[in-house]
Structure formats: C-alpha cells, structure tokens
Protein backbone atom coordinates (compact mmCIF):
# COMPACT_ATOMS: atom_id res chain seq x y z
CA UNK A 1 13.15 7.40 -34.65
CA UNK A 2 10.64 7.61 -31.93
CA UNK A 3 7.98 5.76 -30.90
CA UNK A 4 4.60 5.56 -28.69
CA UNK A 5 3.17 2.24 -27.71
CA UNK A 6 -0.31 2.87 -27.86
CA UNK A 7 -1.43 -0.85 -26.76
CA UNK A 8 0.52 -0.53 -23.66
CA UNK A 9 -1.00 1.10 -20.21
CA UNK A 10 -0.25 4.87 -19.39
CA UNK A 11 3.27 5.14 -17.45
CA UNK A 12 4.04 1.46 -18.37
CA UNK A 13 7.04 0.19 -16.98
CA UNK A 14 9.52 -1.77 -19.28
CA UNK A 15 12.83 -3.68 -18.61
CA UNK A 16 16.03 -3.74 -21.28
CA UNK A 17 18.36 -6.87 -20.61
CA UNK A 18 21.52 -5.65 -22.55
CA UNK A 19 21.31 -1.97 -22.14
CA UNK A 20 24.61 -1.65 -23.00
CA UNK A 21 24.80 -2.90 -26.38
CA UNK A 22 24.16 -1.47 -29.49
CA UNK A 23 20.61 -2.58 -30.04
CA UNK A 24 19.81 -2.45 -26.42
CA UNK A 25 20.76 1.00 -25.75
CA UNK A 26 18.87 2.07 -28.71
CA UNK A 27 15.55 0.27 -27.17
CA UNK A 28 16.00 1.69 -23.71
CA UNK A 29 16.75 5.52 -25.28
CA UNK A 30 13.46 5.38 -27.50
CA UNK A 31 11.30 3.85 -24.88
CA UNK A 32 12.73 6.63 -22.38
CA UNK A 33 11.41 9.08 -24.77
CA UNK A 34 7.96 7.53 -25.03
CA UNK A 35 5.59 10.05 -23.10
CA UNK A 36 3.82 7.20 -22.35
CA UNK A 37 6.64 5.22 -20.35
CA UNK A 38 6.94 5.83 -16.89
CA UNK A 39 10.31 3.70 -16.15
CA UNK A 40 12.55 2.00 -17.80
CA UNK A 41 14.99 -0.48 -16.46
CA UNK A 42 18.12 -0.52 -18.17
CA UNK A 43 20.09 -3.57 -17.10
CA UNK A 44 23.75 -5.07 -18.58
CA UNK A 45 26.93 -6.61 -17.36
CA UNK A 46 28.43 -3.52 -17.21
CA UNK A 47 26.08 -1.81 -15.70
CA UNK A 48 26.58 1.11 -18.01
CA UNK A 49 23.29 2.70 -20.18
CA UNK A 50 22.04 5.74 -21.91
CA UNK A 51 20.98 8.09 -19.23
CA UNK A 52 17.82 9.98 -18.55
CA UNK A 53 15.48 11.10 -16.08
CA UNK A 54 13.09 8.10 -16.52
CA UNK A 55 15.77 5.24 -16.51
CA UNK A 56 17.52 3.40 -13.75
CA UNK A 57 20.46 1.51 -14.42
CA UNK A 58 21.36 -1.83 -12.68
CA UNK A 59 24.19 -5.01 -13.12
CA UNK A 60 23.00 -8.26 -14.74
CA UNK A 61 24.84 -11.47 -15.88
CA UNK A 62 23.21 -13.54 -17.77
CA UNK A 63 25.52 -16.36 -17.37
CA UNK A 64 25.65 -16.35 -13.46
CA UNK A 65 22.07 -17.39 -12.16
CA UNK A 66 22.56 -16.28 -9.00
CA UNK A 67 22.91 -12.81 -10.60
CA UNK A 68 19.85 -13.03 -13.03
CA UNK A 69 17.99 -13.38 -9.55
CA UNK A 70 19.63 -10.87 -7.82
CA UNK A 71 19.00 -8.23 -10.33
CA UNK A 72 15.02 -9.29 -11.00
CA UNK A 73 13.70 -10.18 -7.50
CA UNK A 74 13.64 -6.64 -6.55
CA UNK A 75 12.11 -5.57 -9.65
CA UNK A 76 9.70 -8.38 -10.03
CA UNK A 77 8.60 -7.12 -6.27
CA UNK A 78 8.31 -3.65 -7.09
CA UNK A 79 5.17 -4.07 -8.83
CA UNK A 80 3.80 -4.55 -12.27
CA UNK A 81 6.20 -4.98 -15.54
CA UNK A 82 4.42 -4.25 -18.86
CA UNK A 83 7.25 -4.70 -20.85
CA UNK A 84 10.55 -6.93 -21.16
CA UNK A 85 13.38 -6.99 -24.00
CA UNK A 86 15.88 -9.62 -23.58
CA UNK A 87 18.75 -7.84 -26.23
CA UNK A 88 21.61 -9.66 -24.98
CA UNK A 89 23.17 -12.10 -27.27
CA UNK A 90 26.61 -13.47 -28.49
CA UNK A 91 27.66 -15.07 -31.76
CA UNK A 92 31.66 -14.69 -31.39
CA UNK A 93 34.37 -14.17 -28.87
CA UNK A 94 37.87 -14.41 -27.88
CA UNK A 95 38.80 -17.84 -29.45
CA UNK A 96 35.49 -18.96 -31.13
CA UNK A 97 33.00 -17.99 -33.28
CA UNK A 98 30.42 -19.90 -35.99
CA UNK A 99 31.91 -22.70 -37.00
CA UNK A 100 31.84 -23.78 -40.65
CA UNK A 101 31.85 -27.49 -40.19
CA UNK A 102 30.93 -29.54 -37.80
CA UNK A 103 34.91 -30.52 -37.17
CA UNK A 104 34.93 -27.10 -35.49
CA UNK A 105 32.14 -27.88 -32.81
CA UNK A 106 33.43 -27.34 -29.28
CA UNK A 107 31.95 -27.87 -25.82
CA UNK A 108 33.09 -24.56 -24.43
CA UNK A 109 32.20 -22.48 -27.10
CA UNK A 110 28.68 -24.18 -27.39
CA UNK A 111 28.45 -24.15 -23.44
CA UNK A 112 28.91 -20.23 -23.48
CA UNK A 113 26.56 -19.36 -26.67
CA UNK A 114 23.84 -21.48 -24.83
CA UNK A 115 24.26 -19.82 -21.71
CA UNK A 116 23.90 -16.45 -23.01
CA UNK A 117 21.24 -17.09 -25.78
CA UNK A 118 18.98 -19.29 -24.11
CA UNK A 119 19.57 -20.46 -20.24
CA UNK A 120 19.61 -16.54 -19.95
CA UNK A 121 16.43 -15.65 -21.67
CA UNK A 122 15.49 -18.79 -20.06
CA UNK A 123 15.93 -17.43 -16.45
CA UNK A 124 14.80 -14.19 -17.03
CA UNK A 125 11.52 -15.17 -18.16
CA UNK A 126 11.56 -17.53 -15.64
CA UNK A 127 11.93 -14.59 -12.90
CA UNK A 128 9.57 -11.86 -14.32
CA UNK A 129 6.43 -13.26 -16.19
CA UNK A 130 5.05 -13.55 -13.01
CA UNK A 131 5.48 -10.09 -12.62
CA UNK A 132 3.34 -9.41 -15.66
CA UNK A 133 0.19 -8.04 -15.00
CA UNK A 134 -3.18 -10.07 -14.55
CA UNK A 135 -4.93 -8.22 -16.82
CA UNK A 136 -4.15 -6.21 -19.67
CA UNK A 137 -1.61 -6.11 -22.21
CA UNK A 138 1.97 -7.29 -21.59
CA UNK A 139 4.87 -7.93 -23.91
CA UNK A 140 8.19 -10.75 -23.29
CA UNK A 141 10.49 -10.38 -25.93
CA UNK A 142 13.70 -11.89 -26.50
CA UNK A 143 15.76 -11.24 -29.77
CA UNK A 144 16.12 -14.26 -31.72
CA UNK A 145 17.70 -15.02 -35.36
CA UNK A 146 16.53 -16.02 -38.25
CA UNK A 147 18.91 -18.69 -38.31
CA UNK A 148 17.48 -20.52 -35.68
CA UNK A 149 14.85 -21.19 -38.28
CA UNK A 150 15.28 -24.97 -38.47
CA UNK A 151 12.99 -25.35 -41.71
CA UNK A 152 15.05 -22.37 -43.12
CA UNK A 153 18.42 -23.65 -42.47
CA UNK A 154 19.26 -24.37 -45.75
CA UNK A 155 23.30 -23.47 -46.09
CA UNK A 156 24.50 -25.29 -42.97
CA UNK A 157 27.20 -23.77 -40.32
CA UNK A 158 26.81 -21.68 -37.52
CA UNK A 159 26.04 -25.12 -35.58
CA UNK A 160 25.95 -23.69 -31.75
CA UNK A 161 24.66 -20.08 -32.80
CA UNK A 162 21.68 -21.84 -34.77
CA UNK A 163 20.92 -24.36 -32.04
CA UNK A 164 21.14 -21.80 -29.13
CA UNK A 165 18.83 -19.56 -30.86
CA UNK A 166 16.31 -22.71 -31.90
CA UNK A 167 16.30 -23.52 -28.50
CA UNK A 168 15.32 -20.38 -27.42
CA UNK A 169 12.19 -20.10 -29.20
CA UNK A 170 11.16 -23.03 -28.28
CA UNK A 171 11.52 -21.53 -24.49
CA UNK A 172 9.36 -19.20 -25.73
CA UNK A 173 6.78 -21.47 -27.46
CA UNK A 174 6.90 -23.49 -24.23
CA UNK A 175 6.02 -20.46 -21.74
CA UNK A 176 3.26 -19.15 -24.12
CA UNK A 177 1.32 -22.00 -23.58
CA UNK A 178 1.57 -21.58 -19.20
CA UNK A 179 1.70 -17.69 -19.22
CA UNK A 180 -2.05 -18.23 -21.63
CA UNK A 181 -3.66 -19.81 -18.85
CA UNK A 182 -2.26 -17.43 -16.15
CA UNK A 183 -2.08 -13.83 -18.14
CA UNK A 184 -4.48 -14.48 -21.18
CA UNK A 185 -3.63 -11.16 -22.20
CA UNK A 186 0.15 -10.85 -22.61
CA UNK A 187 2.40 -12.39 -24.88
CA UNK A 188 5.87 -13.40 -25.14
CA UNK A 189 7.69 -13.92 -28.25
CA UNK A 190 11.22 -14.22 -30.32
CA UNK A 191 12.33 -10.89 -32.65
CA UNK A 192 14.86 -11.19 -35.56
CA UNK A 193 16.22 -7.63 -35.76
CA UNK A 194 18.14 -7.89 -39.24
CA UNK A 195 21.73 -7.21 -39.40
CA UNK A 196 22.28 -4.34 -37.05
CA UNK A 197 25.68 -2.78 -36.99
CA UNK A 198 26.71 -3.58 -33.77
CA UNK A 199 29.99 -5.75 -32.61
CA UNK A 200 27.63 -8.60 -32.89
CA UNK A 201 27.56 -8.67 -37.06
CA UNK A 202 30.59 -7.04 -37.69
CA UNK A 203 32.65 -9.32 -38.94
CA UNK A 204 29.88 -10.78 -41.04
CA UNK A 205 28.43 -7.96 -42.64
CA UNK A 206 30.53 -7.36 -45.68
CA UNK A 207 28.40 -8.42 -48.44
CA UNK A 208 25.03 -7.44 -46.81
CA UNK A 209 23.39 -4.78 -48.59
CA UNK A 210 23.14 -1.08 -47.39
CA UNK A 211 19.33 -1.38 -47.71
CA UNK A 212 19.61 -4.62 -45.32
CA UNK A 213 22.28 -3.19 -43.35
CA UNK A 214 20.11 -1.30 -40.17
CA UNK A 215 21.43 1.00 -37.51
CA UNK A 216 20.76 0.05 -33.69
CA UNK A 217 18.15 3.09 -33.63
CA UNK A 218 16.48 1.95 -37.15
CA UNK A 219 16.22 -2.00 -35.78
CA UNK A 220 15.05 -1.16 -31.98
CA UNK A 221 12.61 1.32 -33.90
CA UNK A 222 10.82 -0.69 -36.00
CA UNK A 223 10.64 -4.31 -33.64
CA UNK A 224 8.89 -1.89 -31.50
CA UNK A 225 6.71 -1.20 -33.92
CA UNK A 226 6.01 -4.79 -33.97
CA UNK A 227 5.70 -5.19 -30.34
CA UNK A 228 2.72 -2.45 -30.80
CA UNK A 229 0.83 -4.49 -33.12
CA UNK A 230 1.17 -7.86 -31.32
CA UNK A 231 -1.59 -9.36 -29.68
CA UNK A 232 -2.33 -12.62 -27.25
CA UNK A 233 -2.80 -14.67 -30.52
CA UNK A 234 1.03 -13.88 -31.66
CA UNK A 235 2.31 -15.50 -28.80
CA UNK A 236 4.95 -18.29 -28.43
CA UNK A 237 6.40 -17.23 -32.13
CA UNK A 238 8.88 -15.41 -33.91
CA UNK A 239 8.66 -12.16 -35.73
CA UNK A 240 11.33 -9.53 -37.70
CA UNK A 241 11.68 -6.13 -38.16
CA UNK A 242 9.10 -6.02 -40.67
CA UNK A 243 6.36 -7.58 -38.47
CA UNK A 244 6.49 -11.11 -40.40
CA UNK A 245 6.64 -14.08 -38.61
CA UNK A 246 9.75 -16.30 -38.92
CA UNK A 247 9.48 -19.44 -39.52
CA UNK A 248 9.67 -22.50 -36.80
C-alpha cells in the first residue's frame, strides 16, 4: 500500500519514533516512497530501519530523557518538521504483562509502561512541536489504544496499559490547546491502529478475527490515510484506522 499526503507541503520532512518495529517500519517505508517526502527520520532503540535513499537512521530511548534530547535537538535545529509518528509502545515484557486483577498491579511494571507510553510521547512532543512550522499544515501523532478509552472500558484489566495510554491522550489534549495559539494550523493527535501483527499483540490475538487482524503495512497505510484528512479542528483527540474518533 502506498500513499501521497496531499495536505502536506512538497518535500515535507517527517520523523518515525519506533522505526524498528513492526508498525513503525511500515510508516517510515511508505512515507519513503511518497514522491512528495523529502526526508524521513527513522529513529529506534536499536537504531536499525528500513533503508532507502530518502531516510536517515538515528538511536532513540524513550525511557532515558537525556537521550530523547539528544536524538531531537539536532533535528528540531535542522529546520522545519511537517510530520511526527510516535509508534513506540509496550504492553508486555520479560516478567509482566496486563494484569487481570488489580492483585497483579506492580510499581515496576506500571513505572516502565508509563515511561514508554506516555513520559516518552510526552518528551518528544515536548522537544519538536516547536519545530513545527508557523504556518501551514503539520501533523503530531502518537499511537494510542482504544483501551485507554475510559468511557469504553467496560471489561476491566489491563490496569497500567489502559492508564498509560489514557494518560497519553490527555498529553495530547493538553498540548492541542498551547500548540492552537502558537501553530493554528497543525494538529497533534492519538491513533488506534487495530490489532496489528506485530510482537506487541501476539500473544493476544487468538480469537481476533482475520478481517480485524491487520498487517503492519495495511495499519501504517490506512492511519495515514487519516493523518491526510485531519485538519486543525481534529486536534487534541483520538482517531483509528478507519478515520473515527475514539472515544475520551
């Protein structure tokens, strides 16, 4: 699937945060082949991305601030960024993942989804909406879950995944309102991407349908599809794949 963003500027320049992931290297391999794009920034822990004549690779760990900086000062000083996907995210690890009751909540677990779900986002927002442009559109995005959905939370569990994902939209909800008054015309905002096959949902995927069941390429596809249509009056919410806005 390919795609050209039409509402951005010719030779736009985009950032990936999580190029090495499933999702994320799916986002920075179709933006690369959007004749449209002039760079794209393909950032992860690893430092490892697709490659391609119009991406630059770089190191970025989103639970060491003094890396998040590191990485983005030189970037944010290089001139304009028209686009920014935060695809980073974590659910489960070695020794935790999404508790069922709330007997299984634990500070170090809930310590590490926060600081790669939210302080993260949190930081790099914090370092490159500046380096939106004045004028024009811009996009922030930062995948997001429909489970952070507090009015939608109706089966429970999950407790830090949920929470760390609430909290970042309301990051974002909270810099929509300052980046209005400095950039009326970009936007930042939270995408659900489905369930993606990616290390991410495997282990939670069994009884999702094929039809709900999306490959990195299909998911990165259509949310930038979404990102196309977005406009200043979007901003500060939540979307999915299918351009419908999750709720609060």
């Amino acid at each position: 699937m390919s795609n050209t963003l039409e509402s951005l500027p010719e030779h736009y320049r985009a950032i990936v945060v999580g190029a090495s992931g499933g999702i994320g290297g799916a986002f920075v391999r179709q933006l690369a082949d959007d004749p449209r794009c002039g760079e794209v920034i393909a950032l992860s822990r690893s430092g490892s991305a697709p490659q391609g004549p119009k991406i630059t690779s770089g190191t970025i760990n989103l639970d060491d601030p003094a890396s998040i900086k590191a990485a983005l000062e030189p970037i944010a000083a290089d001139g304009p960024v028209h686009l920014v996907i935060v695809a980073s995210g974590v659910l489960h690890g070695e020794g935790f993942g999404p508790e069922k009751t709330w007997r299984h909540l634990d500070a170090s677990s809930m310590a590490r989804l926060f600081a790669i779900n939210t302080t993260g986002p949190a930081l790099v927002a914090a370092a490159l909406l500046d380096a939106l442009p004045r004028e024009g559109k811009a996009v922030f995005a930062a995948l997001s879950a429909r489970v952070g959905s507090i009015s939608d939370n109706r089966l429970g569990g999950w407790h830090a995944y949920r929470a760390s994902k609430a909290a970042l939209n309301q990051i974002i909800r909270t810099c929509s309102i300052e980046l209005a008054r400095k950039r009326p015309e970009a936007l930042i905002v939270g995408l659900h991407p489905g369930t993606v096959e990616t290390a991410l949902s495997e282990p939670f995927r069994r009884n999702v349908p094929d039809a709900k069941l999306f490959t990195p390429e299909h998911s990165a596809g259509r949310l930038l599809k979404v990102i196309d249509t977005l406009t200043p009056d979007h901003s500060g919410r939540c979307f999915d794949f299918a351009g419908e806005e999750v709720a609060p």
